[in-house]
PDB file of N, CA and C in Angstrom:
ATOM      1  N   UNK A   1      11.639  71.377  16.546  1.00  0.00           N
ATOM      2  CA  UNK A   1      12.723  70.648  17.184  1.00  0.00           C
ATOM      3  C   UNK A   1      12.857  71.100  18.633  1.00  0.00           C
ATOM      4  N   UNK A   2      13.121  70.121  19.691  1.00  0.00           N
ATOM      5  CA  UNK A   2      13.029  70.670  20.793  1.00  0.00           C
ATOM      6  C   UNK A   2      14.409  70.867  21.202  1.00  0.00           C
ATOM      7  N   UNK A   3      14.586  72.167  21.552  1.00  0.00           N
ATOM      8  CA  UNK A   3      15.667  73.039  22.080  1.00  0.00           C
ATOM      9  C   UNK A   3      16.486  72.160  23.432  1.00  0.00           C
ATOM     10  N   UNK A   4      17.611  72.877  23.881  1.00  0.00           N
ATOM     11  CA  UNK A   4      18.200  72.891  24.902  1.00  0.00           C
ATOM     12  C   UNK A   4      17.343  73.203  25.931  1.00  0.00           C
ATOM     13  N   UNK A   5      16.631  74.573  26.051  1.00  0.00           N
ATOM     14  CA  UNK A   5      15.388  74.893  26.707  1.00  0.00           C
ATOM     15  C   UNK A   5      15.047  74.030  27.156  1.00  0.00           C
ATOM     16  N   UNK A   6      14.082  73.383  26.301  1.00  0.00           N
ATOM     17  CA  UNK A   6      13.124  72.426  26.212  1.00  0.00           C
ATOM     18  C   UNK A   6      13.209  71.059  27.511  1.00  0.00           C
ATOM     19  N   UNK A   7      14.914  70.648  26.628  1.00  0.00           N
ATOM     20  CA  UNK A   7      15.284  69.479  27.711  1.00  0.00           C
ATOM     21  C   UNK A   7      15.478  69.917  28.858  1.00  0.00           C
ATOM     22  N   UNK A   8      16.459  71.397  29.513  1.00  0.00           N
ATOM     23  CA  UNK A   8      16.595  71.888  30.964  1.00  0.00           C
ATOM     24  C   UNK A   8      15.077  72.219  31.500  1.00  0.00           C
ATOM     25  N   UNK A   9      14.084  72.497  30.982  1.00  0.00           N
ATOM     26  CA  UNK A   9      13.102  72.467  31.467  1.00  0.00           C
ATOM     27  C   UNK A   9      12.477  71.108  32.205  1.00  0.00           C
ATOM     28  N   UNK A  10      12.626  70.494  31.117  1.00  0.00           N
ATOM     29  CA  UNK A  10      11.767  68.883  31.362  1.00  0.00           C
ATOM     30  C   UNK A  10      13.379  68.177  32.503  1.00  0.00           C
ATOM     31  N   UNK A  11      14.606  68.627  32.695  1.00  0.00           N
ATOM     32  CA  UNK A  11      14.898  68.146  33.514  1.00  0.00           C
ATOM     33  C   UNK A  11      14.555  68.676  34.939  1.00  0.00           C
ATOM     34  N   UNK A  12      14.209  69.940  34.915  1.00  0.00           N
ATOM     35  CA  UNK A  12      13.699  70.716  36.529  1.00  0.00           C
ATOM     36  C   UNK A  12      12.552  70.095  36.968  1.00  0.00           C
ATOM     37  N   UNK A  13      11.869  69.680  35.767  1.00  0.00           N
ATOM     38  CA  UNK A  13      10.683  69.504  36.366  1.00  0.00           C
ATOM     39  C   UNK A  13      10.905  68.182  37.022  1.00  0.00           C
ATOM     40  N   UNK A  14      11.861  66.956  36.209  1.00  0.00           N
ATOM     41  CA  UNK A  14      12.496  65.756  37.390  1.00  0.00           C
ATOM     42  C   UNK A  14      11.852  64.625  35.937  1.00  0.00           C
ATOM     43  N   UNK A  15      12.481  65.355  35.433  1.00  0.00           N
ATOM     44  CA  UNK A  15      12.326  63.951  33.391  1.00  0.00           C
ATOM     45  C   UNK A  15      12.295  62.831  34.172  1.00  0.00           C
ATOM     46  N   UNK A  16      11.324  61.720  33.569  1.00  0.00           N
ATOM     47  CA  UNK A  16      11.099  60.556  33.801  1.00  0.00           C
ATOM     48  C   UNK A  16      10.660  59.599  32.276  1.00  0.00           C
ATOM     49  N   UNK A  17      10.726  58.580  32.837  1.00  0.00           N
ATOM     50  CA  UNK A  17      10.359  57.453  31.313  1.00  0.00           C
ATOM     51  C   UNK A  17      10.067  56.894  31.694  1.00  0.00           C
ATOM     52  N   UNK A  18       9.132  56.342  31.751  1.00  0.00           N
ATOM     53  CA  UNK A  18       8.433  54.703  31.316  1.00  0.00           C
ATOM     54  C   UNK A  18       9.417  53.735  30.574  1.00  0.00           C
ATOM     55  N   UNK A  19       9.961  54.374  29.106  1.00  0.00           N
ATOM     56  CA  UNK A  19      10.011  53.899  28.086  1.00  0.00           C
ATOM     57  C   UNK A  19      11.559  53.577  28.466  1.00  0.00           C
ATOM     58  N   UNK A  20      12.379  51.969  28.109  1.00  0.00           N
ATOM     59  CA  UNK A  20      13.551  51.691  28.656  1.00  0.00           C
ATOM     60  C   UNK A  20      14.456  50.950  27.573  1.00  0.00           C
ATOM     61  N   UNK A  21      15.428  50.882  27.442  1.00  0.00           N
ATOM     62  CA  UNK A  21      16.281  50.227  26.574  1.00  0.00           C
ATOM     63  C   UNK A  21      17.427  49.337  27.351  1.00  0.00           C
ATOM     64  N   UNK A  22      18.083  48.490  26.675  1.00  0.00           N
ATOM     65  CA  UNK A  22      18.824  47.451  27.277  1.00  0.00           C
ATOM     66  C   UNK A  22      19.541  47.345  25.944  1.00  0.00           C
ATOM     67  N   UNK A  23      20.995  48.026  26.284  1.00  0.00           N
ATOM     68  CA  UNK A  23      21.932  48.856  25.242  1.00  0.00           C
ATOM     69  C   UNK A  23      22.891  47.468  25.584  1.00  0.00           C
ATOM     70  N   UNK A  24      22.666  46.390  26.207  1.00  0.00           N
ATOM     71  CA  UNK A  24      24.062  45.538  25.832  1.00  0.00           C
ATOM     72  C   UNK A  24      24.565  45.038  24.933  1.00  0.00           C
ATOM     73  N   UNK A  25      23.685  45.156  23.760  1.00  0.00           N
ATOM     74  CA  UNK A  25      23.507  44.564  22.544  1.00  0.00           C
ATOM     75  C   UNK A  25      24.177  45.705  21.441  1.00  0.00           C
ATOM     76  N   UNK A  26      24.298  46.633  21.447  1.00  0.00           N
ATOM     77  CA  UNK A  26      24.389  47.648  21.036  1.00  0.00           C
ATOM     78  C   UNK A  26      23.133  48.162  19.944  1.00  0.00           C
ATOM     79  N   UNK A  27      22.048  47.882  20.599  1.00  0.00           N
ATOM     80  CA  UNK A  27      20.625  48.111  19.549  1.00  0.00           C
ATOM     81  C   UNK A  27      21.114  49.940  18.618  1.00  0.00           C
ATOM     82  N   UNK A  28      20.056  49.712  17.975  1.00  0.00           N
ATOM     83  CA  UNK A  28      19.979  50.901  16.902  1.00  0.00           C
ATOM     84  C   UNK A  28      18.891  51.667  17.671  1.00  0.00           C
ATOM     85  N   UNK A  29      19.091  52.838  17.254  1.00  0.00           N
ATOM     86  CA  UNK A  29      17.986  53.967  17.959  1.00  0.00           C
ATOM     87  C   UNK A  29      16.671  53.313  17.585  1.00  0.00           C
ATOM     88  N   UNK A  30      15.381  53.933  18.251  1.00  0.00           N
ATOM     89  CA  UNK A  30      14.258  53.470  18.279  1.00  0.00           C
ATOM     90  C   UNK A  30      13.837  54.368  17.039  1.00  0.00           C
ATOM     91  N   UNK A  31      12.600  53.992  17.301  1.00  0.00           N
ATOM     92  CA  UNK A  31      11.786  55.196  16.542  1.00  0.00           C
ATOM     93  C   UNK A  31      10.968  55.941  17.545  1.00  0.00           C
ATOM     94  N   UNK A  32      11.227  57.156  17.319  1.00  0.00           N
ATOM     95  CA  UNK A  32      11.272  58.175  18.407  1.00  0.00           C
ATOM     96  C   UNK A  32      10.248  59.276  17.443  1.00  0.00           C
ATOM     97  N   UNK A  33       9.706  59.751  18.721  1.00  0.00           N
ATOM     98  CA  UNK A  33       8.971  61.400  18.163  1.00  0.00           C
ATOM     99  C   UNK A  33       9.502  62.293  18.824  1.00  0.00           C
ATOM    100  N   UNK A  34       9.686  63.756  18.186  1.00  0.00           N
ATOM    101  CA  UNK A  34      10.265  64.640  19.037  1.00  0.00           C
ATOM    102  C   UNK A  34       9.972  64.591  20.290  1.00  0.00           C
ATOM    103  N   UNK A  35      10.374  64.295  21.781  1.00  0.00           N
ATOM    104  CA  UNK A  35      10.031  64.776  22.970  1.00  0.00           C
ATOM    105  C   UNK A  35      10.066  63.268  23.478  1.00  0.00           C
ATOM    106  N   UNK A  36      10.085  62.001  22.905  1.00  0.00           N
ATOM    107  CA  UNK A  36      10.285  60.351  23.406  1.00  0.00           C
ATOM    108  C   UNK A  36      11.447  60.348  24.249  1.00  0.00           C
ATOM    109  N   UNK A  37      11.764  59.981  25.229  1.00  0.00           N
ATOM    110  CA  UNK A  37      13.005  59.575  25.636  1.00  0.00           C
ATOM    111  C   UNK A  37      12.573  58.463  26.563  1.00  0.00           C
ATOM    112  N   UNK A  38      13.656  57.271  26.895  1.00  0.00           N
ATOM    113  CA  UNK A  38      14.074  56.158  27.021  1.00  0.00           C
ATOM    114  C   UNK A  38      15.607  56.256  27.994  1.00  0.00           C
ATOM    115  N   UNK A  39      14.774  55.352  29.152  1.00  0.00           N
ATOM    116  CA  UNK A  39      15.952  55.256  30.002  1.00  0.00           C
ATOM    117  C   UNK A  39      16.697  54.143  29.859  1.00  0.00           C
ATOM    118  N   UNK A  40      17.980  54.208  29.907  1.00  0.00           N
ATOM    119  CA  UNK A  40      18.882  52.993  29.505  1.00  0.00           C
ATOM    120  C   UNK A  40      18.911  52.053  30.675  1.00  0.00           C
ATOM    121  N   UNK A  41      18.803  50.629  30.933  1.00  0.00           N
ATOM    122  CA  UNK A  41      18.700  49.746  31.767  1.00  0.00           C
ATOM    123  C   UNK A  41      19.910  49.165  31.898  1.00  0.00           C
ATOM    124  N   UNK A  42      20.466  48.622  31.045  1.00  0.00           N
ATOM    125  CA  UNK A  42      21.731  48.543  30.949  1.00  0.00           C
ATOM    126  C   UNK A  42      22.870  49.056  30.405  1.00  0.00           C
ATOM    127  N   UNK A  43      24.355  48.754  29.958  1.00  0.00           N
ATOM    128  CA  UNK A  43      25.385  49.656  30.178  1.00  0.00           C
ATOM    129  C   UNK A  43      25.274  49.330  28.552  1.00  0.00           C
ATOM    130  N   UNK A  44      25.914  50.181  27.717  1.00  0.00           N
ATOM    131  CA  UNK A  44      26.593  50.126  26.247  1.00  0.00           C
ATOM    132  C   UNK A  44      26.982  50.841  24.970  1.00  0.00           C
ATOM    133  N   UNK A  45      26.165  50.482  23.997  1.00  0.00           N
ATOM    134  CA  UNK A  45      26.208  51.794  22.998  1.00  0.00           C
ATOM    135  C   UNK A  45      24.482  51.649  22.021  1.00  0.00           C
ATOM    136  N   UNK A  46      24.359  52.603  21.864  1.00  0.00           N
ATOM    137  CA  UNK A  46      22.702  52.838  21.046  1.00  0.00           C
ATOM    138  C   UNK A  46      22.976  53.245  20.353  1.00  0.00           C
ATOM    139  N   UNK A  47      22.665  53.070  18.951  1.00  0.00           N
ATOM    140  CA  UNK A  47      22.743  53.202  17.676  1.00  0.00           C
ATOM    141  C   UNK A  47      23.635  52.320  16.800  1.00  0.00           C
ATOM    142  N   UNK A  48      23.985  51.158  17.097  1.00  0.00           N
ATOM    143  CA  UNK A  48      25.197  50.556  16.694  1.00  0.00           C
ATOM    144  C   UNK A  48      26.507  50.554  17.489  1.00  0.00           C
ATOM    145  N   UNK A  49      27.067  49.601  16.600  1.00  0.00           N
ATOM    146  CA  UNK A  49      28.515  49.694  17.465  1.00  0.00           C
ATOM    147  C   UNK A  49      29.341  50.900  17.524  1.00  0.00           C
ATOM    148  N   UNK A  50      28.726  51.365  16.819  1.00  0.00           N
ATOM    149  CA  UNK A  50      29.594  52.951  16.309  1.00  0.00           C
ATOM    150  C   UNK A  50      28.555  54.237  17.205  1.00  0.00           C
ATOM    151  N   UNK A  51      27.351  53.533  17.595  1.00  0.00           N
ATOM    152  CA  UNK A  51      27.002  54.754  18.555  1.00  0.00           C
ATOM    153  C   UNK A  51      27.462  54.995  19.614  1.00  0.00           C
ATOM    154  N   UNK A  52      26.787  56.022  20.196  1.00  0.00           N
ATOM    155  CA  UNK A  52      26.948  56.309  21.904  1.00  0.00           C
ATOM    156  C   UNK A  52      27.223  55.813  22.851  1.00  0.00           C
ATOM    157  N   UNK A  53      28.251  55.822  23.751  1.00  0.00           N
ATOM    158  CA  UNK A  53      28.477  54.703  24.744  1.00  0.00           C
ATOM    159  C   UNK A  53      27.442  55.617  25.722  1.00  0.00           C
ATOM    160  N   UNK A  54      26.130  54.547  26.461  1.00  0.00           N
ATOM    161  CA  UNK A  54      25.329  54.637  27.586  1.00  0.00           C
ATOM    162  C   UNK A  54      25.486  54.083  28.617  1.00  0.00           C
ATOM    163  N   UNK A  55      25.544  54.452  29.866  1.00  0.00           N
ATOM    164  CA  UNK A  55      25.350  53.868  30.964  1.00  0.00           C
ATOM    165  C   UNK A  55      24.049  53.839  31.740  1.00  0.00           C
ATOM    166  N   UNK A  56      24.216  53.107  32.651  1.00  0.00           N
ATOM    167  CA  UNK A  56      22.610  52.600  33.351  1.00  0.00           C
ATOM    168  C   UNK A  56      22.394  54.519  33.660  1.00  0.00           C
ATOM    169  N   UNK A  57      20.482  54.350  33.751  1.00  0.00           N
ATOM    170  CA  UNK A  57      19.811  55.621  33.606  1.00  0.00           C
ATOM    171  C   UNK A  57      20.600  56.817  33.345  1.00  0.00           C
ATOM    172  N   UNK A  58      21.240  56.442  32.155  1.00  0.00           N
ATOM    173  CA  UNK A  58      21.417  57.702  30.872  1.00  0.00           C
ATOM    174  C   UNK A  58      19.769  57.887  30.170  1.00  0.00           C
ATOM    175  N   UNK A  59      19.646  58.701  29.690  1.00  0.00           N
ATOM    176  CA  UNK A  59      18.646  59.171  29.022  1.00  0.00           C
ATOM    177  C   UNK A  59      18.884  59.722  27.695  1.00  0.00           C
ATOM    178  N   UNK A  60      18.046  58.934  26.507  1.00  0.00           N
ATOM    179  CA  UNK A  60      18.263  59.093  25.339  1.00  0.00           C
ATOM    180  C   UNK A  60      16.632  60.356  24.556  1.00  0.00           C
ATOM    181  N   UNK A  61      17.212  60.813  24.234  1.00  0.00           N
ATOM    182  CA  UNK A  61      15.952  61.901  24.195  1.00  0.00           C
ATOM    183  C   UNK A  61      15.532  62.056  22.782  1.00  0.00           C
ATOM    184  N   UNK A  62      14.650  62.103  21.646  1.00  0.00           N
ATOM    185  CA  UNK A  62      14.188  62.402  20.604  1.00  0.00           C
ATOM    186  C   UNK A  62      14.304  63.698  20.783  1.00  0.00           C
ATOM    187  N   UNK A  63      15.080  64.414  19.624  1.00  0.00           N
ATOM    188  CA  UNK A  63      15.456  65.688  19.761  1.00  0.00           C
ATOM    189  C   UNK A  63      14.168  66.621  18.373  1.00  0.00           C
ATOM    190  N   UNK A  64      13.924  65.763  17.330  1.00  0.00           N
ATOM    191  CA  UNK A  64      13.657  65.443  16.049  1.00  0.00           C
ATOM    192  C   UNK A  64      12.822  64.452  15.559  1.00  0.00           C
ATOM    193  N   UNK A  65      11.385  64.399  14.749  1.00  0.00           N
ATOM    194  CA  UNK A  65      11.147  62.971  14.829  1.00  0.00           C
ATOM    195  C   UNK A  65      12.392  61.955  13.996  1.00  0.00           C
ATOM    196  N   UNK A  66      11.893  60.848  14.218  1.00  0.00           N
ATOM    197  CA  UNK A  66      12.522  59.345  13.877  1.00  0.00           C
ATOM    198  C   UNK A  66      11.480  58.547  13.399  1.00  0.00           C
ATOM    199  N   UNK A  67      11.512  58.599  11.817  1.00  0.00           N
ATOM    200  CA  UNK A  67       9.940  57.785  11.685  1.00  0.00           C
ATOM    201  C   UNK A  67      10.585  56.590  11.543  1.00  0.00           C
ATOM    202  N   UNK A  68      12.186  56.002  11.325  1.00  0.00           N
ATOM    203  CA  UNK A  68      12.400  54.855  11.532  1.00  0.00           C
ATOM    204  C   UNK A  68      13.644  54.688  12.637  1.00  0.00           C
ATOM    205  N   UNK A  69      13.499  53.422  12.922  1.00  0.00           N
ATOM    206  CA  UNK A  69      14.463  52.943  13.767  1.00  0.00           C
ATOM    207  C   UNK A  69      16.249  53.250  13.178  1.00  0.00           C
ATOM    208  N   UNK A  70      17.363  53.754  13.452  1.00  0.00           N
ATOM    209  CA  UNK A  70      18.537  53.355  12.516  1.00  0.00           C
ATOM    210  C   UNK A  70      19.494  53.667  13.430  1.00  0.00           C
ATOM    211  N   UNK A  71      21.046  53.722  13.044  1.00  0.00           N
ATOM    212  CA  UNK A  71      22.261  53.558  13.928  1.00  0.00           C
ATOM    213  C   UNK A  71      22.652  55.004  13.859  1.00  0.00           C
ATOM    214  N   UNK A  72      23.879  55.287  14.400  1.00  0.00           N
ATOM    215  CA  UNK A  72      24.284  56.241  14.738  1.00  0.00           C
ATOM    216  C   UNK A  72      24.222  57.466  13.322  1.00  0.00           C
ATOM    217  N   UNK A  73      25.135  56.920  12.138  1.00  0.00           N
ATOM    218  CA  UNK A  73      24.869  57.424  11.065  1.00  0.00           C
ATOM    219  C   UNK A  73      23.124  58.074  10.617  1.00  0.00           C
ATOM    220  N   UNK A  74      22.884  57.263  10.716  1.00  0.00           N
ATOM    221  CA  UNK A  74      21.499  57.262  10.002  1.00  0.00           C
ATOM    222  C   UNK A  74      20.447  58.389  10.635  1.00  0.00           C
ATOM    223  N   UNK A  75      20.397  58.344  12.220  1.00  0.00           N
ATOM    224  CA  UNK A  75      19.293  58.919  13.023  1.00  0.00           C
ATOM    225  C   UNK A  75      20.007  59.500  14.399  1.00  0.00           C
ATOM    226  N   UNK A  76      21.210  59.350  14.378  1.00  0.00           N
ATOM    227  CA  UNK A  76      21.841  59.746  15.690  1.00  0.00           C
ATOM    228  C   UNK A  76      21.649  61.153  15.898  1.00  0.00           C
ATOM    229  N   UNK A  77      21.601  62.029  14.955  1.00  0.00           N
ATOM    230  CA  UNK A  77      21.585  63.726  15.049  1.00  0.00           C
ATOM    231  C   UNK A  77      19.836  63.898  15.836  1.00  0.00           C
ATOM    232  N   UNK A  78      18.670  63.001  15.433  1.00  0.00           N
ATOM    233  CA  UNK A  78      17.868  62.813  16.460  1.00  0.00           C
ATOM    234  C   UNK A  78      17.639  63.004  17.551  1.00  0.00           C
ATOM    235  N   UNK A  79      18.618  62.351  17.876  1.00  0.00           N
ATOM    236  CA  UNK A  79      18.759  61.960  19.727  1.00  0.00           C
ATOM    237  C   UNK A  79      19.581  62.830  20.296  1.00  0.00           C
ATOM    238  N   UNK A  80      19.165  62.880  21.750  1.00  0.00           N
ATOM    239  CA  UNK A  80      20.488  63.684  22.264  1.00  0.00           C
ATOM    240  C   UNK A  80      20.693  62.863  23.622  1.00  0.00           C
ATOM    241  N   UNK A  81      21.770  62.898  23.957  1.00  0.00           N
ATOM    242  CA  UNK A  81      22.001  61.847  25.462  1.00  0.00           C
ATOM    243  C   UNK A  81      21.975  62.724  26.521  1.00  0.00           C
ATOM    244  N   UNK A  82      21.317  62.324  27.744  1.00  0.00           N
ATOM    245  CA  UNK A  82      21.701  63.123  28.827  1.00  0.00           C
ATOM    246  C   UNK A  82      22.231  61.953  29.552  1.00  0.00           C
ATOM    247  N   UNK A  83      22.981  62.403  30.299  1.00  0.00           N
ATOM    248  CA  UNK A  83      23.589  61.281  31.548  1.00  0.00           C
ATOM    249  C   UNK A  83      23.064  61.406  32.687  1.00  0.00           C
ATOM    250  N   UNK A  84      23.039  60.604  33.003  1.00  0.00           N
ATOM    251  CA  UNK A  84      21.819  59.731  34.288  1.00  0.00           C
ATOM    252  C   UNK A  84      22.845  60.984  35.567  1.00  0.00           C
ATOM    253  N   UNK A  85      23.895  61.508  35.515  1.00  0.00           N
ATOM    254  CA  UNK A  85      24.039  62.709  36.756  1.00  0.00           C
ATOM    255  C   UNK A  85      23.841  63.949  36.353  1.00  0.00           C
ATOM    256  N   UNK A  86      23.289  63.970  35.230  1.00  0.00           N
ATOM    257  CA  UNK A  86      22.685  65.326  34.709  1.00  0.00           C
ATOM    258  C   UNK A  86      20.911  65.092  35.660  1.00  0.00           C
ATOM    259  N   UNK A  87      20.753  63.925  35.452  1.00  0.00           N
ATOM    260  CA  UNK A  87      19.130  64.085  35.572  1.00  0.00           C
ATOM    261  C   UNK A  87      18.755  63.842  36.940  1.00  0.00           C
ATOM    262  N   UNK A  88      19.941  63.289  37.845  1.00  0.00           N
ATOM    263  CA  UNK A  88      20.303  63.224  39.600  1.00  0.00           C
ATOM    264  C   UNK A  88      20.455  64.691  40.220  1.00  0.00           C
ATOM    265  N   UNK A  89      21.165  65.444  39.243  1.00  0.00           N
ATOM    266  CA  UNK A  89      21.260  66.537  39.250  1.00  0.00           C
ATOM    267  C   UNK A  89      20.340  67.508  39.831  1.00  0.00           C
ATOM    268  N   UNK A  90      19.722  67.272  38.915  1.00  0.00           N
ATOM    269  CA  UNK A  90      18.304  68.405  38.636  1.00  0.00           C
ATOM    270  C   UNK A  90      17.167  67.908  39.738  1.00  0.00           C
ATOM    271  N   UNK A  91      16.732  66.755  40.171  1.00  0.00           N
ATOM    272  CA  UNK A  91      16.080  65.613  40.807  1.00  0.00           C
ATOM    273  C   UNK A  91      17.144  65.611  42.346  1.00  0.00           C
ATOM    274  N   UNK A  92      17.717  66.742  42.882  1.00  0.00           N
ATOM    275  CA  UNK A  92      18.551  66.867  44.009  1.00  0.00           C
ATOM    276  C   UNK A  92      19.071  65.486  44.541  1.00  0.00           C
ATOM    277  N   UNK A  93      19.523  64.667  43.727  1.00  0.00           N
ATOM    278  CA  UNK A  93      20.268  63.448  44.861  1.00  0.00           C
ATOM    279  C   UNK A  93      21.864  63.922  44.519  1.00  0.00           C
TER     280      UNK A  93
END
């Protein structure tokens, strides 16, 4: 499982994604492998209506694998959120 470590590391180094989500819908988590993360494109909640409220480039991180897609209940302990001024942060703006 990847640590706190893990993520403050990968944020010094200036975390990036390819991989993007568009939370207006309130989609369900992906299916994720430990170390996947996904930048949010638009504003909302991931995992259901009952998940996480995200805003634009929040960062949703596979903490754990996810061999399936599911909502907050199901796979949320998975994920961990960073917020898009955590990762401005680290990335000096």
């Amino acid at each position: 499982m990847k640590t706190a470590k893990n993520i403050f590391t990968e944020l010094k180094a200036g975390m990036t994604t390819t991989q993007t989500i568009n939370a207006s819908s309130n989609p369900d988590y992906p299916v994720g492998l430990e170390g996947d993360k996904y930048k949010i494109t638009v504003p909302g909640k991931v995992g259901g209506l009952n998940g996480k409220t995200v805003n634009q480039n929040d960062i949703i991180y596979c903490t754990e694998n996810s061999p399936l897609p599911g909502n907050e209940a199901i796979v949320g302990k998975n994920w961990a959120l960073i917020p898009a001024k955590a990762v401005e942060f680290f990335n000096g703006k």
